[in-house]
Each structure stands twice: as C-alpha cells, then as structure tokens.
N, C-alpha and C. Protein backbone atom coordinates (compact mmCIF):
# COMPACT_ATOMS: atom_id res chain seq x y z
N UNK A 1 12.26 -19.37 -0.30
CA UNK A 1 11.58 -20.48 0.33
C UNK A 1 10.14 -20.55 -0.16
N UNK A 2 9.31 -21.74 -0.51
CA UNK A 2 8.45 -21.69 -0.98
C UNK A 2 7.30 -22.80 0.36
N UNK A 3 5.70 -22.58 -0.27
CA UNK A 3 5.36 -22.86 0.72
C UNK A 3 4.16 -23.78 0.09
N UNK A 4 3.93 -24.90 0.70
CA UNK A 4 2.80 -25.41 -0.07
C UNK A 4 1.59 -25.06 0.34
N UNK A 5 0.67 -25.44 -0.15
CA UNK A 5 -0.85 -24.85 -0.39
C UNK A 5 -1.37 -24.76 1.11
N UNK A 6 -1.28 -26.35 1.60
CA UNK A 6 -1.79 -26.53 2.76
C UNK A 6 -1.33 -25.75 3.82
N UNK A 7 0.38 -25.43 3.80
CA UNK A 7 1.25 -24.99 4.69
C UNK A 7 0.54 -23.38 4.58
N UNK A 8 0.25 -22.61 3.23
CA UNK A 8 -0.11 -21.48 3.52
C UNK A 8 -1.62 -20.84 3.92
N UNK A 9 -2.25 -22.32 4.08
CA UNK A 9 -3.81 -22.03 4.17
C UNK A 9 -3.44 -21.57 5.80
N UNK A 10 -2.25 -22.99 6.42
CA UNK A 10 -2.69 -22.89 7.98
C UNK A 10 -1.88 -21.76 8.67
N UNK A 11 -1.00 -21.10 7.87
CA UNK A 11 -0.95 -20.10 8.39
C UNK A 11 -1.88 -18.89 8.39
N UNK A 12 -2.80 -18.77 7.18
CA UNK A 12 -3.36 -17.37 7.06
C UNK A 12 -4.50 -17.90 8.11
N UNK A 13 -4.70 -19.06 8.42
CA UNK A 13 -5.82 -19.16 9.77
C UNK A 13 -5.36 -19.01 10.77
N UNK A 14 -4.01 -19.20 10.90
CA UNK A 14 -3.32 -18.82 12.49
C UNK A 14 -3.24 -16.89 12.50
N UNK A 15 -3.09 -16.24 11.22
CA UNK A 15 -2.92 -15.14 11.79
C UNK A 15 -4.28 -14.40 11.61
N UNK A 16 -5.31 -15.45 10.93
CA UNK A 16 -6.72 -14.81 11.57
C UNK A 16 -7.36 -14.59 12.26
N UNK A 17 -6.60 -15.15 13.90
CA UNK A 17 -6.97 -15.74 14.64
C UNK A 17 -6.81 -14.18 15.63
N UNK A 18 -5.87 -13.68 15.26
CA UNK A 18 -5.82 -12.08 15.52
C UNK A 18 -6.20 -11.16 15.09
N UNK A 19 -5.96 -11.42 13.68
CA UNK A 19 -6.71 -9.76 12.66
C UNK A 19 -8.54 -10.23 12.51
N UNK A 20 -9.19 -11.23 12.70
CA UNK A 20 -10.54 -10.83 11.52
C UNK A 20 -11.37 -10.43 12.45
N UNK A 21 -10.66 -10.23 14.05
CA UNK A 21 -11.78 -9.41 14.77
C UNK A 21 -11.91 -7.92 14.75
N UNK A 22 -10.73 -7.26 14.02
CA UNK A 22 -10.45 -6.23 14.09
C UNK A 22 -10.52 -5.53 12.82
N UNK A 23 -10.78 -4.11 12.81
CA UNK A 23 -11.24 -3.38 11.77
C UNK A 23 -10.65 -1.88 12.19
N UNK A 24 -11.43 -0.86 11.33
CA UNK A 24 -10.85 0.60 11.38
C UNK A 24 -12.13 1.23 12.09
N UNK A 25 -11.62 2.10 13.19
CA UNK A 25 -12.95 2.61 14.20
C UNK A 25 -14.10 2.84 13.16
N UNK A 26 -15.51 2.53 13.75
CA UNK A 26 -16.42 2.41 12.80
C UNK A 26 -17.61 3.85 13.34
N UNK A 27 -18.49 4.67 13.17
CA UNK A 27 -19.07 5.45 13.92
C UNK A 27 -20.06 5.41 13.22
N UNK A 28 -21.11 5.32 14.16
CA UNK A 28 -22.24 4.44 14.03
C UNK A 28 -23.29 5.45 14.11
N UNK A 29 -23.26 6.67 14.62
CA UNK A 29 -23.46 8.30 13.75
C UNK A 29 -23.68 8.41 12.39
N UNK A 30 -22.92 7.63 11.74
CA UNK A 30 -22.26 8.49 10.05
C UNK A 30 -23.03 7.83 9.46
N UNK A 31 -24.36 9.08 8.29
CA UNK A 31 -25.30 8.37 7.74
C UNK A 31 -25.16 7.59 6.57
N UNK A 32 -23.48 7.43 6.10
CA UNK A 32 -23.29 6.57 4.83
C UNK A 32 -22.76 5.52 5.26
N UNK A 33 -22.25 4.52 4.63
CA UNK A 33 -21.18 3.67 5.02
C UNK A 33 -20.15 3.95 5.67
N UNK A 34 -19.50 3.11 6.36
CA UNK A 34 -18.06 3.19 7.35
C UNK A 34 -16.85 2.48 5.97
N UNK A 35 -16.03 3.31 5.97
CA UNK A 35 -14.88 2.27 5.52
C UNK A 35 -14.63 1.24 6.15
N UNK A 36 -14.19 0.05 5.51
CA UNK A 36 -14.01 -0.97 6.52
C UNK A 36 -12.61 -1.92 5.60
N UNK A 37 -11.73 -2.32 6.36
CA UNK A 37 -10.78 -3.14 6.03
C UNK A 37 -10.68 -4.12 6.70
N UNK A 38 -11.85 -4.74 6.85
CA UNK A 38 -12.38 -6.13 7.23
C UNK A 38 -13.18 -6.38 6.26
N UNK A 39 -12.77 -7.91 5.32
CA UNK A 39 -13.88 -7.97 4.33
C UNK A 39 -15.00 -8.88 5.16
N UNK A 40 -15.04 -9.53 6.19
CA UNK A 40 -16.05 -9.98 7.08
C UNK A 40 -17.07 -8.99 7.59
N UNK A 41 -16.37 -7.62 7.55
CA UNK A 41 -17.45 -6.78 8.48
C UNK A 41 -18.06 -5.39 7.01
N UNK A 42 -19.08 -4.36 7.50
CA UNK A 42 -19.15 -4.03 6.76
C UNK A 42 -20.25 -4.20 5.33
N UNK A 43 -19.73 -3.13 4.35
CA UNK A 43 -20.50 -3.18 3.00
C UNK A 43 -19.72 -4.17 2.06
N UNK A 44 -20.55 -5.00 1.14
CA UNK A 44 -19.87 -6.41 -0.25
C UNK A 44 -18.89 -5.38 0.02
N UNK A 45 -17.46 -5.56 -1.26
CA UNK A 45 -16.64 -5.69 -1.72
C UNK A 45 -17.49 -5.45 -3.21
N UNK A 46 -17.39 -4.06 -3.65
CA UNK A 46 -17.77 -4.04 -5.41
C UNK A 46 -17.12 -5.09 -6.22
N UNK A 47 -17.92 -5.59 -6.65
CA UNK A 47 -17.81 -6.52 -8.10
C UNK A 47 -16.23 -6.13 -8.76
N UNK A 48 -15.93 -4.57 -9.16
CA UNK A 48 -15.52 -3.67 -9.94
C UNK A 48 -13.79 -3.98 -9.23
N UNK A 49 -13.85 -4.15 -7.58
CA UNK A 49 -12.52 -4.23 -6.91
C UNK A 49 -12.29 -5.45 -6.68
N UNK A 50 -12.65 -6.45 -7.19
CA UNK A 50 -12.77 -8.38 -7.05
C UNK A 50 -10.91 -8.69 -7.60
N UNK A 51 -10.50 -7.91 -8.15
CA UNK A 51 -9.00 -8.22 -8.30
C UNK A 51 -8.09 -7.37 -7.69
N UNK A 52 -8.25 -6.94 -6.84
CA UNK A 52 -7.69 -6.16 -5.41
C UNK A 52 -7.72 -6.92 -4.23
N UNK A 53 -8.59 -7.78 -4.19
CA UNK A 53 -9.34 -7.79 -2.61
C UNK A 53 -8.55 -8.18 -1.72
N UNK A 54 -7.19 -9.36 -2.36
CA UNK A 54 -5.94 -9.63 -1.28
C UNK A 54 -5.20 -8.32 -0.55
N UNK A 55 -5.66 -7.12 -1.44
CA UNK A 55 -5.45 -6.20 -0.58
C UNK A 55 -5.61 -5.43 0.61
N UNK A 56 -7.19 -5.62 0.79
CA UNK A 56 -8.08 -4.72 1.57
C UNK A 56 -7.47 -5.05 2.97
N UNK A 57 -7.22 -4.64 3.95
CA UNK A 57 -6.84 -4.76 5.45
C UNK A 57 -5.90 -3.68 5.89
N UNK A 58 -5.46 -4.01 6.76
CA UNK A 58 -4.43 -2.89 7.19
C UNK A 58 -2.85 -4.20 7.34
N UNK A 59 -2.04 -3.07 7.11
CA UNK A 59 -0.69 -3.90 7.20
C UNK A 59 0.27 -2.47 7.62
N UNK A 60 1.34 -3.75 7.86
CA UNK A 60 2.26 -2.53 9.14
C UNK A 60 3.55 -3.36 8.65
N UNK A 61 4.75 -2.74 8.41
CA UNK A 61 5.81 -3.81 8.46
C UNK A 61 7.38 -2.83 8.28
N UNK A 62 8.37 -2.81 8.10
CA UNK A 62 9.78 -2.26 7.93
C UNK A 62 10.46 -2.73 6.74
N UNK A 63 11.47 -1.44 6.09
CA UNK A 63 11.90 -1.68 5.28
C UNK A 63 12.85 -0.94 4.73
N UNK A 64 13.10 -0.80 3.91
CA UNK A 64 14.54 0.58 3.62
C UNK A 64 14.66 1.13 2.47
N UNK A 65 15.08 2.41 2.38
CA UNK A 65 15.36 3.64 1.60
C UNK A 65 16.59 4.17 1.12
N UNK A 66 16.74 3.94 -0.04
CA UNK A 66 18.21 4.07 -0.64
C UNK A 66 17.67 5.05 -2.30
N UNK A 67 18.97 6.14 -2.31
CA UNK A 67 18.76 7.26 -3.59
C UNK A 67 20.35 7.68 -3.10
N UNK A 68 20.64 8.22 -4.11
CA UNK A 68 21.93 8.54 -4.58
C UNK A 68 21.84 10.12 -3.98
N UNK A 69 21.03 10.65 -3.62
CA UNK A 69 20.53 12.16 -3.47
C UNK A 69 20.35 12.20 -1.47
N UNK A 70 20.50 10.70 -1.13
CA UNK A 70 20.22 10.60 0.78
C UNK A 70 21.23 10.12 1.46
N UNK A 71 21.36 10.26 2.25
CA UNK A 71 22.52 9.54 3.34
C UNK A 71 21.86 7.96 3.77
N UNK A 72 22.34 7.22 2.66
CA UNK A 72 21.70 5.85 3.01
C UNK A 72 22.23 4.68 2.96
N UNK A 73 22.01 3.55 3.05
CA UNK A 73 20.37 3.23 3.13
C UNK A 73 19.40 3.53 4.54
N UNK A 74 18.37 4.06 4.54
CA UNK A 74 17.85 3.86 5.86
C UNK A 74 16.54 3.21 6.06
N UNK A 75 16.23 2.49 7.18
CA UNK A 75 15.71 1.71 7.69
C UNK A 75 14.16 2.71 7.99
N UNK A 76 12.84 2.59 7.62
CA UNK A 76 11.70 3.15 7.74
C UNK A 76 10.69 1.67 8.15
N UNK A 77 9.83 2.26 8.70
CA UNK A 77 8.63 1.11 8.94
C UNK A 77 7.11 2.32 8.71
N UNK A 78 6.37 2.17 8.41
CA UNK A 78 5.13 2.05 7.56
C UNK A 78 3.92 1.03 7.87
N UNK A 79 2.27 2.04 8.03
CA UNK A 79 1.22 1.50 8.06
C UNK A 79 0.43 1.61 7.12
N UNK A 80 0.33 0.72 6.45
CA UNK A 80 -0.63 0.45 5.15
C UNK A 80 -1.77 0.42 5.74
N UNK A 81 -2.89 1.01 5.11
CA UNK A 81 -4.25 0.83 4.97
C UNK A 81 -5.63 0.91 3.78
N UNK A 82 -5.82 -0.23 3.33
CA UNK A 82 -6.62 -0.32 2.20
C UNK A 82 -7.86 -0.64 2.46
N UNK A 83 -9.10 0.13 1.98
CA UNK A 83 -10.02 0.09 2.68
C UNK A 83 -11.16 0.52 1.28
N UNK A 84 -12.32 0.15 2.16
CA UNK A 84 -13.92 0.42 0.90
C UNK A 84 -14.42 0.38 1.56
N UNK A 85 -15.78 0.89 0.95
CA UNK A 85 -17.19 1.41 1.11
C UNK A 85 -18.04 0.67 0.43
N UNK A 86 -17.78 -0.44 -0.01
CA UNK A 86 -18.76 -0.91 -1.13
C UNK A 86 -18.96 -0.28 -2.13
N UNK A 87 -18.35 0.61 -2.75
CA UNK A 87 -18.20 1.14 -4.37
C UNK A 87 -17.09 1.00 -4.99
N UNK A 88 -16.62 1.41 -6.03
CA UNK A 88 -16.27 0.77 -7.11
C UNK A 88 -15.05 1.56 -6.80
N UNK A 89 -13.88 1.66 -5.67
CA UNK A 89 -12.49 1.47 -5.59
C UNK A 89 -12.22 1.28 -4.23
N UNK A 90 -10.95 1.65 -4.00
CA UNK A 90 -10.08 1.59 -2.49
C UNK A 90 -9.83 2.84 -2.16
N UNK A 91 -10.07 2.75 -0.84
CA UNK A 91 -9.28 4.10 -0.17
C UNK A 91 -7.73 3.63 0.46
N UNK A 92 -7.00 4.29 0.08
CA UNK A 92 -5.31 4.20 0.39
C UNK A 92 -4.90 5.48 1.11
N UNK A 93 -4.39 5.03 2.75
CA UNK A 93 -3.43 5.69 3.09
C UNK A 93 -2.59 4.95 3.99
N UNK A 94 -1.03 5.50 3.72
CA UNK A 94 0.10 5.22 4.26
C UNK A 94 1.00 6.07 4.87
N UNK A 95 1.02 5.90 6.22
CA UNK A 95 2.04 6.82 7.06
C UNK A 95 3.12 5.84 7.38
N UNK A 96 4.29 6.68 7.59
CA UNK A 96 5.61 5.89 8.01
C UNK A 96 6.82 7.05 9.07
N UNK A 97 7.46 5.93 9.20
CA UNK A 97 8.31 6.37 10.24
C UNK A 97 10.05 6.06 10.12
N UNK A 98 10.94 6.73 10.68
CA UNK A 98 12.02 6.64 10.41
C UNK A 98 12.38 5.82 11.23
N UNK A 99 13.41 4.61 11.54
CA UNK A 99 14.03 4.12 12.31
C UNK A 99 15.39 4.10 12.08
N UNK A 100 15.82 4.13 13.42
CA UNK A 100 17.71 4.09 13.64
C UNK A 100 17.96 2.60 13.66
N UNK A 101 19.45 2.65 13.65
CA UNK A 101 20.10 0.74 13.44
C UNK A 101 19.59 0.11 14.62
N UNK A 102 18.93 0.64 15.52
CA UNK A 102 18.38 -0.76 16.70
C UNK A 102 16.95 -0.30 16.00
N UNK A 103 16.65 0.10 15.46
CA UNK A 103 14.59 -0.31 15.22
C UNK A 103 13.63 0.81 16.31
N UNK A 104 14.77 2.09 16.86
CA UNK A 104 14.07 2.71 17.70
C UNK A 104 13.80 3.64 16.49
N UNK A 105 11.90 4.30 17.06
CA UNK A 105 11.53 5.53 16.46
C UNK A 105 12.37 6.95 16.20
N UNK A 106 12.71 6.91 15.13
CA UNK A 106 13.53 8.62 15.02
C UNK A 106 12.59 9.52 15.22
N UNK A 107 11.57 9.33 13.93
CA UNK A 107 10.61 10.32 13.66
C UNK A 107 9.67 10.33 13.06
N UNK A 108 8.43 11.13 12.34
CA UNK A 108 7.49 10.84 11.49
C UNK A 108 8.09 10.52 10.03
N UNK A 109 7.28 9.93 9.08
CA UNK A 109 7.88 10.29 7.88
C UNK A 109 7.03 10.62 6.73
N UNK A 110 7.42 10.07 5.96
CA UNK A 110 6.04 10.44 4.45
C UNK A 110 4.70 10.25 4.92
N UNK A 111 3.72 10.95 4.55
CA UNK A 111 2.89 10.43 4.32
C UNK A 111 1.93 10.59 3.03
N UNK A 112 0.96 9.33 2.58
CA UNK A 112 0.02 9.64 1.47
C UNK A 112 -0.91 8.90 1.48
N UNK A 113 -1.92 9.06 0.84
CA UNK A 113 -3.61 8.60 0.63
C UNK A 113 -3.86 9.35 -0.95
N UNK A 114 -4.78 8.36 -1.08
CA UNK A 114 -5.81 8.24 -2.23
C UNK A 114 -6.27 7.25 -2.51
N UNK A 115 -6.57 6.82 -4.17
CA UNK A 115 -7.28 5.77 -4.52
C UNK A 115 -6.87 5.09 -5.36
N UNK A 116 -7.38 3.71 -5.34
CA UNK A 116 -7.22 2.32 -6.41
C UNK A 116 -8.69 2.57 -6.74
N UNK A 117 -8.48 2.53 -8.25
CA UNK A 117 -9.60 2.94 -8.86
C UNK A 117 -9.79 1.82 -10.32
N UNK A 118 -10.00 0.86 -9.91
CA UNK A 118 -9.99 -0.20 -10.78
C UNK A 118 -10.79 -0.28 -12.47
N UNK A 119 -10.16 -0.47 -13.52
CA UNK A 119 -10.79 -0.30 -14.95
C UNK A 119 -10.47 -1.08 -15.32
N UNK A 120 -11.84 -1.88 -15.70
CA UNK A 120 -11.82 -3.05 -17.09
C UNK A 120 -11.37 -4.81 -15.74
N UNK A 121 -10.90 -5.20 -16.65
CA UNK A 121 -10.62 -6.66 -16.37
C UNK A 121 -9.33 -6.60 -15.22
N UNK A 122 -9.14 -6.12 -16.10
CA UNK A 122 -7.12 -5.98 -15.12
C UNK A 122 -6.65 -4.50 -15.02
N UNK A 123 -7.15 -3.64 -15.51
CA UNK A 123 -6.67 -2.21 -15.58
C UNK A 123 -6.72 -1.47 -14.35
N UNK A 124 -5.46 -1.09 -13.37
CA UNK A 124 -5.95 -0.33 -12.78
C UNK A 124 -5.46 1.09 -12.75
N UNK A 125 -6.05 1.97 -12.18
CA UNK A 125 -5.74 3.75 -11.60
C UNK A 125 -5.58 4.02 -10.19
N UNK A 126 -4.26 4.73 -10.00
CA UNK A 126 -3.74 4.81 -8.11
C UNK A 126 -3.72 6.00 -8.74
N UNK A 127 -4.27 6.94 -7.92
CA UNK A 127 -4.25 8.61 -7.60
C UNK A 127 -4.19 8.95 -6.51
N UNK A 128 -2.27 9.15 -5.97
CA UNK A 128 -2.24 9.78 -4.61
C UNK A 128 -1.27 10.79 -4.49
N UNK A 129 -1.66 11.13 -2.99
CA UNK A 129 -1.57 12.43 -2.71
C UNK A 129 -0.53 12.38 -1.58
N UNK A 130 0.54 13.40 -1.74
CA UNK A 130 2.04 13.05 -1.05
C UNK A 130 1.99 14.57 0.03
N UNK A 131 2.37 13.85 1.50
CA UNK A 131 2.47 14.97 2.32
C UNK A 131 3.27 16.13 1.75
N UNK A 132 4.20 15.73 1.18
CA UNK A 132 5.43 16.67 0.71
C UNK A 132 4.59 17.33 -0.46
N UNK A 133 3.80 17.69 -1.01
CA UNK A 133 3.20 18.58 -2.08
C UNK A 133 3.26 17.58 -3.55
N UNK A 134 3.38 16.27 -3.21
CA UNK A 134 3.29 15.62 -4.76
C UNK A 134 2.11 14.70 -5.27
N UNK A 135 1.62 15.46 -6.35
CA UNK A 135 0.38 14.48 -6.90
C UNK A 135 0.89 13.54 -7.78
N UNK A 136 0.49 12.06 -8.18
CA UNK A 136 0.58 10.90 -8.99
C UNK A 136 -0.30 10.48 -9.14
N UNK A 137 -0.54 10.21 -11.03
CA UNK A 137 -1.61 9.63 -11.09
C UNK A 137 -0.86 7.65 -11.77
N UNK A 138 -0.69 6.69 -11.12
CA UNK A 138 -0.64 6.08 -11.78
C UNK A 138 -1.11 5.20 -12.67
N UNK A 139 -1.17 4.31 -13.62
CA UNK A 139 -1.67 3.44 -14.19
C UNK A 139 -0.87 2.25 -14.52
N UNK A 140 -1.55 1.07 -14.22
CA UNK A 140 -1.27 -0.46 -14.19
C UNK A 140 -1.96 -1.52 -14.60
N UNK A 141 -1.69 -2.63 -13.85
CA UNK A 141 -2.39 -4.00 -14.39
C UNK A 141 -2.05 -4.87 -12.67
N UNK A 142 -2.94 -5.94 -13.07
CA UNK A 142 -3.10 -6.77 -11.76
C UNK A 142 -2.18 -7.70 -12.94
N UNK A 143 -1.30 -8.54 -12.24
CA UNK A 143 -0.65 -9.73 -12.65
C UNK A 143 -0.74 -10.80 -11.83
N UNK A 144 -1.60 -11.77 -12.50
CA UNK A 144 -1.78 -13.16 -11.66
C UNK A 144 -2.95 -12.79 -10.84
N UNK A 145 -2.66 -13.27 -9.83
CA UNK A 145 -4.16 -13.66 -8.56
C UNK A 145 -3.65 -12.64 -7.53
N UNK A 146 -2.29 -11.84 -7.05
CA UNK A 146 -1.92 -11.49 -6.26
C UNK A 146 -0.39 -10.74 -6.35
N UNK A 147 -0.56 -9.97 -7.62
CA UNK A 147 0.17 -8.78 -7.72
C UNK A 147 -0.17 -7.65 -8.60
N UNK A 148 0.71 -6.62 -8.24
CA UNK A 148 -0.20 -5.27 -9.29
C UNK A 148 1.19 -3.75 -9.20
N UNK A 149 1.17 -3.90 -10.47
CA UNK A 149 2.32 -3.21 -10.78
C UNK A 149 2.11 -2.01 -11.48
N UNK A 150 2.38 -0.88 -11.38
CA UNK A 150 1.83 0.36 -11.77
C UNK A 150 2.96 1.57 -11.92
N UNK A 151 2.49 2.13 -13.20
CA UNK A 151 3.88 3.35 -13.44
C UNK A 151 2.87 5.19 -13.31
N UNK A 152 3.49 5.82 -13.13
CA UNK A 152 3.03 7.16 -13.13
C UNK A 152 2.88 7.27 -15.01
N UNK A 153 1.66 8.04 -15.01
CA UNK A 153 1.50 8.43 -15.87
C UNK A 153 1.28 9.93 -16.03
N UNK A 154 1.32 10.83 -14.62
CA UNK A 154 1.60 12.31 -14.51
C UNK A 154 2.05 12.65 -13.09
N UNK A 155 2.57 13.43 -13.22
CA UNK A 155 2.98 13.98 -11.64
C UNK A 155 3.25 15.61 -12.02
N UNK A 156 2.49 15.91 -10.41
CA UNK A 156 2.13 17.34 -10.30
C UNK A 156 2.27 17.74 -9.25
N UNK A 157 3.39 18.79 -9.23
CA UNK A 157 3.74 19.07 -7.69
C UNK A 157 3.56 20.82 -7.29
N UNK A 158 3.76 20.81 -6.09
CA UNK A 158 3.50 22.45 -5.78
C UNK A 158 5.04 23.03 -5.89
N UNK A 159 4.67 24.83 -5.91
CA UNK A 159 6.07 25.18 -5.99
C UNK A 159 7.19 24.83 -4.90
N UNK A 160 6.55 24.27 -3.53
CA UNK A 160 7.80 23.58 -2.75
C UNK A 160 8.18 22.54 -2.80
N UNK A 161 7.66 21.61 -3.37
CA UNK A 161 7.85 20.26 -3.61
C UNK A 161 9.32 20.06 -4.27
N UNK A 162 10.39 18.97 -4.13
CA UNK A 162 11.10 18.74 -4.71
C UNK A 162 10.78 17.80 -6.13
N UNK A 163 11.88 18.31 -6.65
CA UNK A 163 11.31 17.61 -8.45
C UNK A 163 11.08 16.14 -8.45
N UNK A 164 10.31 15.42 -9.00
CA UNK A 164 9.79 14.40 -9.03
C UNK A 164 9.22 14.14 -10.65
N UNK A 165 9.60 13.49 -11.37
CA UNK A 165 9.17 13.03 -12.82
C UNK A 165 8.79 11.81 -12.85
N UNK A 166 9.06 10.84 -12.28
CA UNK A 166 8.10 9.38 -12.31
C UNK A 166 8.35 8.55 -11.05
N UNK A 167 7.57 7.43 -11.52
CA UNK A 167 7.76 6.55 -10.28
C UNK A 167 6.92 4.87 -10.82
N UNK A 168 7.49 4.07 -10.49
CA UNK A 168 6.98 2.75 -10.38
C UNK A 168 6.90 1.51 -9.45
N UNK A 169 5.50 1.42 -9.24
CA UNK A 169 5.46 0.51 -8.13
C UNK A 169 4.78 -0.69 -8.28
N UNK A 170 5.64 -2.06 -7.43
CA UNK A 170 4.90 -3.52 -7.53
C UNK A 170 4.57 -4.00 -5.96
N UNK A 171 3.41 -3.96 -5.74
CA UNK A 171 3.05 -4.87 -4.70
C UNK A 171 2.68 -6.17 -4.85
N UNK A 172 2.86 -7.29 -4.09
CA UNK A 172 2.38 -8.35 -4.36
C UNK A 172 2.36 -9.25 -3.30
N UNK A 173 1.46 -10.17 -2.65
CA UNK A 173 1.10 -11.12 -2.02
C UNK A 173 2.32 -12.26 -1.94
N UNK A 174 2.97 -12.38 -0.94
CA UNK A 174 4.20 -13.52 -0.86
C UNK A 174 3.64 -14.73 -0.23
N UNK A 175 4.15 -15.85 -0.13
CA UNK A 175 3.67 -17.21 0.10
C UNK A 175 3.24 -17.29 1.21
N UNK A 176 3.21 -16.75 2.47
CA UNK A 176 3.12 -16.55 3.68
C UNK A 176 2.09 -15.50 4.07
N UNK A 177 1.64 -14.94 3.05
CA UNK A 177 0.54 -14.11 3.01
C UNK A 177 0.81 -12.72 3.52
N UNK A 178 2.23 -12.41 3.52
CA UNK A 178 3.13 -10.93 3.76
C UNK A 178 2.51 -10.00 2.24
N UNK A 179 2.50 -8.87 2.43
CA UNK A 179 2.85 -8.03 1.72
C UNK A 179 4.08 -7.63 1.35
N UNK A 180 4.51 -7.74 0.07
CA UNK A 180 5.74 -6.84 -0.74
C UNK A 180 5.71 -5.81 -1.43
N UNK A 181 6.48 -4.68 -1.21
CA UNK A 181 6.41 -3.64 -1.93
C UNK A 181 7.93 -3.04 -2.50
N UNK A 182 7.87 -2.56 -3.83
CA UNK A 182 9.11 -2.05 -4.10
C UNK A 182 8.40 -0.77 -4.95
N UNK A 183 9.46 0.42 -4.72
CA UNK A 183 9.50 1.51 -5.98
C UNK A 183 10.48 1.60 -6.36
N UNK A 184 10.74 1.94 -7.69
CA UNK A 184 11.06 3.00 -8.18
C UNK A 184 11.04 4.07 -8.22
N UNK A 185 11.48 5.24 -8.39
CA UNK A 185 11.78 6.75 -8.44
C UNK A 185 12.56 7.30 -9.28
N UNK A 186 12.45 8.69 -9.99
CA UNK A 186 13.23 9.41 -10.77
C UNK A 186 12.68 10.69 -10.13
N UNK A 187 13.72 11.39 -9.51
CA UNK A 187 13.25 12.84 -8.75
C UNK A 187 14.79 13.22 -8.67
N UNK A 188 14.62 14.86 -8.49
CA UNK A 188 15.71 15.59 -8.81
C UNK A 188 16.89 15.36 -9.32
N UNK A 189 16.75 15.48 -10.52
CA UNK A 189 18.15 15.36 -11.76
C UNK A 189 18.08 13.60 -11.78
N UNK A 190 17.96 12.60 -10.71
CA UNK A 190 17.96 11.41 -11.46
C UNK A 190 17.58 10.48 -12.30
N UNK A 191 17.70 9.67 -12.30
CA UNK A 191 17.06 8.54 -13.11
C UNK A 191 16.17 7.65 -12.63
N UNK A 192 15.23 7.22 -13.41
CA UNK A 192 14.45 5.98 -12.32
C UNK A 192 15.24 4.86 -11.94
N UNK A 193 14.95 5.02 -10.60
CA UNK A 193 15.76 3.47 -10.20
C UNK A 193 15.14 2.93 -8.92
N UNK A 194 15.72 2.16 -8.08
CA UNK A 194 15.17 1.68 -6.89
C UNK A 194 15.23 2.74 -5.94
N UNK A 195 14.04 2.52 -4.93
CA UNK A 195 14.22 3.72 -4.02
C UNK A 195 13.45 3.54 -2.71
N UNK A 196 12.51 2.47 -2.76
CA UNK A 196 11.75 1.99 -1.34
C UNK A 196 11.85 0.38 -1.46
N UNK A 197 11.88 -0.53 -0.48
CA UNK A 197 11.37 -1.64 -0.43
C UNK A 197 10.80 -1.92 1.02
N UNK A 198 10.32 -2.74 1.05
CA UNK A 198 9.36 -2.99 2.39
C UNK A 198 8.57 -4.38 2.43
N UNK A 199 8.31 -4.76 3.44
CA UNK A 199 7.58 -6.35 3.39
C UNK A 199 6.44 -5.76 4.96
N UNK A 200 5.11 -5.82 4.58
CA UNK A 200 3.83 -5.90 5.80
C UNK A 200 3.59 -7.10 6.30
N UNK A 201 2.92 -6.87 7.22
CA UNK A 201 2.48 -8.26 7.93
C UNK A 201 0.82 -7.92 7.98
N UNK A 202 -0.41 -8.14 7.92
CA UNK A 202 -1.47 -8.16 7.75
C UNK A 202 -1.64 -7.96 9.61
N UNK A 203 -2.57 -6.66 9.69
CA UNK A 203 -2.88 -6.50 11.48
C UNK A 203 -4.39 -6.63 11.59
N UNK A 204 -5.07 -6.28 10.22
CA UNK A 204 -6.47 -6.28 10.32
C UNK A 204 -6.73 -7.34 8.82
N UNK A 205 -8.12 -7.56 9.48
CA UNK A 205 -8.79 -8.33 7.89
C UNK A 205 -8.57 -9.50 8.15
C-alpha cells in the first residue's frame, strides 16, 4: 500500500502529537551533554549524522525469528533506541523480548548497543556489542533519503559465544513513517540467510 505525500505528512503530525514531548531521562547533574532522542530537545544533530537523522528516536514494535538451528518461527518484540550527543555518531541500543502465540511476555531476550559511526557522504560503520559475547563491526551505505543497509565486516566472539561468521542488515523508513528491519545471519555451520524481521512504531522524537 502506498501513501501520498500529504497522507504521510498528516500522519507523522498525528503521531507527534505523542512522541515530540518525550525523550530519554535527562540528568541535569551530568557535566557533558545528555543523550537525547528527541531531535527538538537537546544538542544540533552533527553535520557528520545528517543522513541518519530519520533514525534518531526511540521505537518499539514485534516481529519474528526463524533459523534452521531454532524451534520456529517465533514471535519477539524489541525496543530500539537511537540517540546523540551532538558529535559525530549514534548511540544504539536494543533490548527485546520473547513472545508466545497470544503476544504474552515469555521472557527477556537479546540484547545489544553500540555505534553508527558515519564516513564520508554515504559510508557508514555499526560497531555492536551482543549480550551473548558477540562483537560486529559492520560496514554500509545509506540508500536514498531513508534506508541503510550494512554487512559485517568482522566478528569476534568470546570462548562461550556460539559461532557466528556474518551478518547483514537493512533498515529503512516505510510510508507511514514505521521502521523496518530485516537480518541476515550465518552462525553455527550455516549459511547466511534470513533470520530476524521486525517493523517499530516511533514512541519518542
């Protein structure tokens, strides 16, 4: 379904009407900057992250998990949070949760943080850090006004970690102003293939 210009302006003002008062606790103590995932509140937006910025907010949404290696597909929901300081990247972290076939909480699930670390025109660097003992460094490109697609270019795990050799991921801005996300994965003995998808809804920003 597609949406015209006007149709998607008046929605992202109807759901501003909830998120642009809201932000990430701010402490007014702390002698540097506050992260903030409100681009209204807060330090600019670096020059350097100007092809990110549909990102910055917090988002929350459900989605599902399928590998040849799980009892699946299963149903997870996930809180995105993309955030700055006014320097030259993003802070990223994402916790998630398991859900059963009615949408009730099972349990905790993955979690990870790090950074969008933006190079050049379109170039970017994600370096994060996986509850389960796995480091990724990826590297990508912004495509268009409102997507950004990125492959591992190393992964480094501890001796408990399960094996993990790559991974590729596309987020991108949908007509309605949702977040989309898909990976890829290649971990223990498989191949890269599909392995997360998910759609956010914007709660802050």
């Amino acid at each position: 379904m597609t949406t015209s210009g006007n149709e998607a302006v008046e929605v992202a003002e109807q759901r501003a009407e909830t998120t642009r008062a809201r932000n990430l606790p701010q402490f007014d103590e702390l002698p540097i900057p506050n992260d903030t995932a409100n681009l209204r509140e807060g330090q600019n937006l670096n020059d350097a992250c100007l092809a990110l910025l549909p990102l910055v907010g917090v988002w929350r949404g459900e989605g599902e998990i399928n590998y040849p290696t799980i009892d699946g597909p299963r149903k997870f929901a996930q809180q995105l949070t993309i955030a700055h300081d006014g320097r030259p990247f993003l802070v990223h972290e994402a916790r998630s949760w398991l859900l059963d076939d009615e949408g009730t909480v099972i349990r905790p699930a993955a979690r990870e943080s790090g950074f969008w670390r933006p190079q050049g025109t379109d170039g970017i660097e994600l370096v994060l850090t996986h509850s389960s003992g796995i480091i990724e460094l990826f590297y990508g490109e912004t495509r268009g006004q409102a997507s950004w697609e990125l492959g591992t270019d190393a992964v480094v795990r501890s001796v408990s970690a399960k094996e993990v050799t790559g991974a590729k991921r596309l987020y991108g801005i949908v007509n309605n102003g949702d977040l989309g996300y898909v990976e890829e994965r290649a971990m223990v003995g498989q191949d890269l293939q599909p392995h997360v998808s998910a759609l956010y809804k914007r709660i802050v920003g």
